[in-house]
Protein backbone atom coordinates (compact mmCIF):
# COMPACT_ATOMS: atom_id res chain seq x y z
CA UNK A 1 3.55 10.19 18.54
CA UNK A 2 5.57 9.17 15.53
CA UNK A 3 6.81 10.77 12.48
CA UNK A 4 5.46 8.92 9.00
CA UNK A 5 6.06 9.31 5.75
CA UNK A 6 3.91 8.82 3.35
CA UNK A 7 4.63 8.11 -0.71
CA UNK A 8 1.85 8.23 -2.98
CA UNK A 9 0.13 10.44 -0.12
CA UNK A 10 -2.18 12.45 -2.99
CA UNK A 11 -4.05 9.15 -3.94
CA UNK A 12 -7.24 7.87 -2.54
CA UNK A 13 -5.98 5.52 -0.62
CA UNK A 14 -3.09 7.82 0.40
CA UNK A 15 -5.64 10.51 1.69
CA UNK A 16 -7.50 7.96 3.86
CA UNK A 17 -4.41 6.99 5.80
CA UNK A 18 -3.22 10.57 6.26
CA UNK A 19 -6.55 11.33 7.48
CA UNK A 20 -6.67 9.19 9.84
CA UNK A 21 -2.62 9.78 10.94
CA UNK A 22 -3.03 13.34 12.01
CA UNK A 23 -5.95 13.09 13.32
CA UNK A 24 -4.18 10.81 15.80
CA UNK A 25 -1.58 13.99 15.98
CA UNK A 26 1.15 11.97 14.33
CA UNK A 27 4.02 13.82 12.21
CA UNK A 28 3.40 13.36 8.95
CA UNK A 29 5.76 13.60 5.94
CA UNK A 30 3.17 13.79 2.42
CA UNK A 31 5.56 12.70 -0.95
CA UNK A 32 3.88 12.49 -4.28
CA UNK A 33 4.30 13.53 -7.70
CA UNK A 34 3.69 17.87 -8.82
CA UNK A 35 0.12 18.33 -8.79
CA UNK A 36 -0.14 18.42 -12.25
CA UNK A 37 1.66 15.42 -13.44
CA UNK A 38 -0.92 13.49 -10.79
CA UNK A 39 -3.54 14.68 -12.62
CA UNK A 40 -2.40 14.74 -16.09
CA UNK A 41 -2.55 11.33 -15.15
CA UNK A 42 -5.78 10.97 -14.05
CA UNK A 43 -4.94 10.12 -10.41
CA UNK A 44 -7.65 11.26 -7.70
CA UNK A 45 -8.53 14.25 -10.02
CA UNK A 46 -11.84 14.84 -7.70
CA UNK A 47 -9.78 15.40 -4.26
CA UNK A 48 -9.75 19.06 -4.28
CA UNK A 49 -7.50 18.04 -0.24
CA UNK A 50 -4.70 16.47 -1.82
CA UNK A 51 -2.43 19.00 -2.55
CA UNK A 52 -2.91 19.74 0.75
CA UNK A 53 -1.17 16.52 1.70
CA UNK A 54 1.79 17.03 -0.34
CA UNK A 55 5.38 18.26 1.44
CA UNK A 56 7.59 17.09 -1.34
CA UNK A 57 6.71 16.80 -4.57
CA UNK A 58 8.83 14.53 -6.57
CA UNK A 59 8.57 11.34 -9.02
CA UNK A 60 10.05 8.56 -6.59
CA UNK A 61 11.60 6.89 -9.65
CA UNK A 62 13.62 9.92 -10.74
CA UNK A 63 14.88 10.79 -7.51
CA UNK A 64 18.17 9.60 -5.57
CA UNK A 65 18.25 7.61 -2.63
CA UNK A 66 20.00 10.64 -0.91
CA UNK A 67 17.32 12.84 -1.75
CA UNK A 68 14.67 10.36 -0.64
CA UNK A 69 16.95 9.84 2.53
CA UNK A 70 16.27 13.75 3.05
CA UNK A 71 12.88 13.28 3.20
CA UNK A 72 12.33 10.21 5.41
CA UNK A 73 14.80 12.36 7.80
CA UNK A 74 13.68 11.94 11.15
CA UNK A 75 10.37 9.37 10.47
CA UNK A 76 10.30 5.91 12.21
CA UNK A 77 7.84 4.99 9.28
CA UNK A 78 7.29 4.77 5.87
CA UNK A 79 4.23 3.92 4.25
CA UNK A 80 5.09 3.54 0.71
CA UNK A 81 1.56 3.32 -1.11
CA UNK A 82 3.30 5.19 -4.56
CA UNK A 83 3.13 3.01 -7.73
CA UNK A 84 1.56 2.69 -11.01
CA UNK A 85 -1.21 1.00 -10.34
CA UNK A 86 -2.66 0.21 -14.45
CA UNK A 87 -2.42 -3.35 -14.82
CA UNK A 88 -2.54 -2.74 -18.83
CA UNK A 89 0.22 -0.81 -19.25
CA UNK A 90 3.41 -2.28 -20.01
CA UNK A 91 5.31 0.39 -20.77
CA UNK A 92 8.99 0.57 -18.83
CA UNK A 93 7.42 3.29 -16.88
CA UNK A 94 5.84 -0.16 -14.40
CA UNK A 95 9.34 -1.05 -14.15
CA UNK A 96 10.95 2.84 -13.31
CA UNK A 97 8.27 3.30 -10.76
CA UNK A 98 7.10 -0.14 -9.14
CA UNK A 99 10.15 -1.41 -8.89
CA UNK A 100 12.91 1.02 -9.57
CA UNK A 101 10.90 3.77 -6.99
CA UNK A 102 10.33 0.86 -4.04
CA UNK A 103 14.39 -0.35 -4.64
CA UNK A 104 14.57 3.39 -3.59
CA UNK A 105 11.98 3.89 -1.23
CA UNK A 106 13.64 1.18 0.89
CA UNK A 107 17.40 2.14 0.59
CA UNK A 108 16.26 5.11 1.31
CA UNK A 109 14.83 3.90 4.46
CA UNK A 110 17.56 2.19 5.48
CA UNK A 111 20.06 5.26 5.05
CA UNK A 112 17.37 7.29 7.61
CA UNK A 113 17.33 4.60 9.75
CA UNK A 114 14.05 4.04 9.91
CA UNK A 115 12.29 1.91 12.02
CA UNK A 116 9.83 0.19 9.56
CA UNK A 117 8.05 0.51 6.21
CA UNK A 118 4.85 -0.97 5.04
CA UNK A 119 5.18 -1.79 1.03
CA UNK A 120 1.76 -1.59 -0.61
CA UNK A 121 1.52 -4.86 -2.72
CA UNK A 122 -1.71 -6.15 -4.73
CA UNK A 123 -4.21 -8.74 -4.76
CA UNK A 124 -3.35 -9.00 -8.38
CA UNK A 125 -0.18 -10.98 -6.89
CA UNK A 126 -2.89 -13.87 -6.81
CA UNK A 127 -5.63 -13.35 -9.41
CA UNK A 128 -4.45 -16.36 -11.56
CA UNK A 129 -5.16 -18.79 -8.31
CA UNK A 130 -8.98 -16.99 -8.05
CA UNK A 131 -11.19 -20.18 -9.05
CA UNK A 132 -8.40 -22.87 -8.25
CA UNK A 133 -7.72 -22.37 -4.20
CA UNK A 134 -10.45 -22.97 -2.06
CA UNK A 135 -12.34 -21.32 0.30
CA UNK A 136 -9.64 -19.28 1.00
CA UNK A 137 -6.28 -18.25 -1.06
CA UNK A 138 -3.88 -17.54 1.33
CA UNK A 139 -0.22 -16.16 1.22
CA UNK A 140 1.06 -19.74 1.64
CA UNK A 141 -0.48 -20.79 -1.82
CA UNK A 142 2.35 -18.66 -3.66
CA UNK A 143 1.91 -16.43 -6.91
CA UNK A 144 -0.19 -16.38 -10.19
CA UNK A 145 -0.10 -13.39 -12.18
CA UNK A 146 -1.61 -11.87 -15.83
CA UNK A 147 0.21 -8.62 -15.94
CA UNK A 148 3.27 -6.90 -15.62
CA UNK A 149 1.84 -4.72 -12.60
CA UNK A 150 1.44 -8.19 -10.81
CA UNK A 151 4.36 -9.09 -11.54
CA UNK A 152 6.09 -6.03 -10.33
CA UNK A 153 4.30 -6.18 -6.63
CA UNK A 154 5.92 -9.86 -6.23
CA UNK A 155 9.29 -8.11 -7.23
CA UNK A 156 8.09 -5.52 -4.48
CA UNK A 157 7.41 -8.22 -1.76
CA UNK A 158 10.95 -10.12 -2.22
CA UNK A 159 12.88 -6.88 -1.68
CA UNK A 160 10.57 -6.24 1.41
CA UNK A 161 11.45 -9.39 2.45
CA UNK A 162 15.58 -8.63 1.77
CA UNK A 163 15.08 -5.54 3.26
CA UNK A 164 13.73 -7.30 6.90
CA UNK A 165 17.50 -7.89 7.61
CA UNK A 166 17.73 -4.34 8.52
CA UNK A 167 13.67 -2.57 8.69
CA UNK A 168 11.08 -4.34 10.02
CA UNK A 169 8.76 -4.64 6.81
CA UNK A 170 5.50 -5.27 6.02
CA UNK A 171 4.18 -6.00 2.59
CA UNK A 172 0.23 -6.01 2.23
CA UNK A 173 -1.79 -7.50 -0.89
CA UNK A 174 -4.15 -4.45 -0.10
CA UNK A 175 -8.01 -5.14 -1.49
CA UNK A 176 -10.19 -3.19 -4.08
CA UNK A 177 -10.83 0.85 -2.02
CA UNK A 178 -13.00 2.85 -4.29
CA UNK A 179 -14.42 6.64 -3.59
CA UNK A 180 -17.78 5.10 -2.74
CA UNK A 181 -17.80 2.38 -0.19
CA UNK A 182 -21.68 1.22 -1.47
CA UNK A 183 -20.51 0.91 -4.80
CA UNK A 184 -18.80 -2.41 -3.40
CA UNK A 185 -22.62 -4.08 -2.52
CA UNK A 186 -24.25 -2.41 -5.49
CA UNK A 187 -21.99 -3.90 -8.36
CA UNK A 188 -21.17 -6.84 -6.58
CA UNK A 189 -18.88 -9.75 -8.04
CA UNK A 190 -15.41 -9.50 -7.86
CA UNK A 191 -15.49 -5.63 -6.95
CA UNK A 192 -17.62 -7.02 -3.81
CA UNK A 193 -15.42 -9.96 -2.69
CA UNK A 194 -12.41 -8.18 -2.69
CA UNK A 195 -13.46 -4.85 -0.94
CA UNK A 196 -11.84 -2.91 1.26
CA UNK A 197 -13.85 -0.28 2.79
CA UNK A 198 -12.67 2.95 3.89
CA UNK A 199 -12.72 2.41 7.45
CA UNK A 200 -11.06 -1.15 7.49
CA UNK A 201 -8.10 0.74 5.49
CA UNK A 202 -8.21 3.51 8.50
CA UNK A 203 -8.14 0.35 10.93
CA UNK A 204 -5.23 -1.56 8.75
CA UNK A 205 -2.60 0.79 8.53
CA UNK A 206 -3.46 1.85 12.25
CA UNK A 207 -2.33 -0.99 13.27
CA UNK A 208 0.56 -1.14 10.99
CA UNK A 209 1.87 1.56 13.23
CA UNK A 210 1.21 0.11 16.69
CA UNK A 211 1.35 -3.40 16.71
CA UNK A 212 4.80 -5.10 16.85
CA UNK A 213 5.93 -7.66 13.88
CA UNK A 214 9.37 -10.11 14.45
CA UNK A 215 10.88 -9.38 11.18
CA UNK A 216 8.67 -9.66 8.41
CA UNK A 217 5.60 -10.07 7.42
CA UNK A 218 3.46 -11.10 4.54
CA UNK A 219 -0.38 -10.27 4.50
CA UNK A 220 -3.28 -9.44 2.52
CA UNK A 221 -6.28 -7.04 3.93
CA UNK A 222 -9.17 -6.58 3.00
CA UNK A 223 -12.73 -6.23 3.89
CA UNK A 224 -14.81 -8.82 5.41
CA UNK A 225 -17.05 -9.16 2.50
CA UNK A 226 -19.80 -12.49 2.78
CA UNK A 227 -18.02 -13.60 -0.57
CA UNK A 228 -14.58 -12.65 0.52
CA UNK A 229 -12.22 -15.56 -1.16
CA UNK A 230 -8.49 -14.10 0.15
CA UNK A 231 -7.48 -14.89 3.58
CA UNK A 232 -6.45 -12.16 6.14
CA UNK A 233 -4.29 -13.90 8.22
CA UNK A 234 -1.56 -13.68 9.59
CA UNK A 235 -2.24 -10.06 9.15
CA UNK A 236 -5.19 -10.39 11.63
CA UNK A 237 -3.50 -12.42 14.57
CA UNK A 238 0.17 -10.61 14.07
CA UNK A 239 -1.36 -7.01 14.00
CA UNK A 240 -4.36 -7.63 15.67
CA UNK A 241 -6.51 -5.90 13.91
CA UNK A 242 -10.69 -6.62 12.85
CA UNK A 243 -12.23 -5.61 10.09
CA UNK A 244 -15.93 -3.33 10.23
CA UNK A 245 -18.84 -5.91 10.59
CA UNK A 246 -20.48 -6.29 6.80
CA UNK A 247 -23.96 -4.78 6.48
């Protein structure tokens, strides 16, 4: 079994994928912000688990690479899901943490000598081709953003892809997970066609940590919603991984 870190481990998304880790008795390494700066911030406020999850409890943005380095000691993987994730704010705070904390996040890596990390990226990397690609926007069709949280998961992605000369990296323009999988069917619209249930995030990241990549690799995932409009590969041949079947 490996050893995994996990940044951003308090968040929904966060406690999915740790859920699923240990159950599969890997080692797992829980980083997120103090329990009460998460939810002074209104992050996963109704997850009475999460501080459960949490080994060290730091703001990735703040802290050195050394200290980071510390942390990651002895882990083969890093799943860095820790960001500011409000596409309205443009504060330098998106900056500090997006792209300041991942910089870190992935020297710190390095300096472990880790075998790979999975960046979490955003389907907002894309929204301003939604409407103009069709049936299907794929990775290949580049970049379109309208805020600055967009704009700092490309930033993301190209040191991902720098970093590939020493990690094997994955970067994944993950889809819309919300507490309530059949909220996706009952509100529909965009919230529908970009879902990713629970259990396809379970399956993604699973596979994250057992396929084998060559280098790099650029996905999106998502659920296999009937009005899906992103495409899933290469994420789907490389990793081989399948989504649930949609109800």
């Amino acid at each position: 079994m490996a050893r995994i870190a996990i940044t951003g481990v308090c968040g929904l998304i966060g406690g999915i994928v740790h859920a699923d880790l240990s159950a599969s008795s890997h080692s797992l390494v829980g980083i997120d912000r103090p329990t009460d700066e998460r939810l002074a911030r209104g992050r996963n406020v109704d997850d009475p688990n999460a501080p459960s999850r949490l080994d060290h409890a730091c703001d990735i943005s703040q802290s050195s690479v050394e200290d980071l380095a510390e942390m990651f000691d002895g882990c083969q993987y890093i799943i860095h899901l820790a960001a500011d994730a409000d596409p309205s704010n443009w504060q330098m705070s998106m900056l500090e943490i997006n792209i300041g904390g991942t910089w870190k996040v992935i020297e710190a890596a390095k300096k472990a000598s880790c075998k790979r990390i999975i960046i979490a990226s955003s389907g907002l990397t894309q929204v301003g081709l939604e409407g103009r690609v069709e049936p299907l926007i794929g990775v290949e069709h580049g970049v379109s953003i309208d805020s600055p949280y967009g704009m700092t998961k490309i930033i993301g992605e190209v040191l991902g892809r720098s970093a590939a000369k020493v990690l094997e990296v994955i970067c994944v323009r993950i889809g819309t997970v919300i507490p309530d999988d059949d909220e996706h069917k009952r509100r529909g619209g965009r919230l529908m066609a970009t879902a990713f249930l629970q259990e396809d995030v379970r399956r993604f990241f699973r596979a994250c940590i057992t396929s084998s990549i060559d280098g790099y690799l650029l996905t999106a995932a998502q659920s296999n919603s009937p009005t899906r409009f992103i495409d899933l590969e290469p994420g789907l041949s490389i990793l081989n991984w399948n989504p649930v079947e949609w109800d």
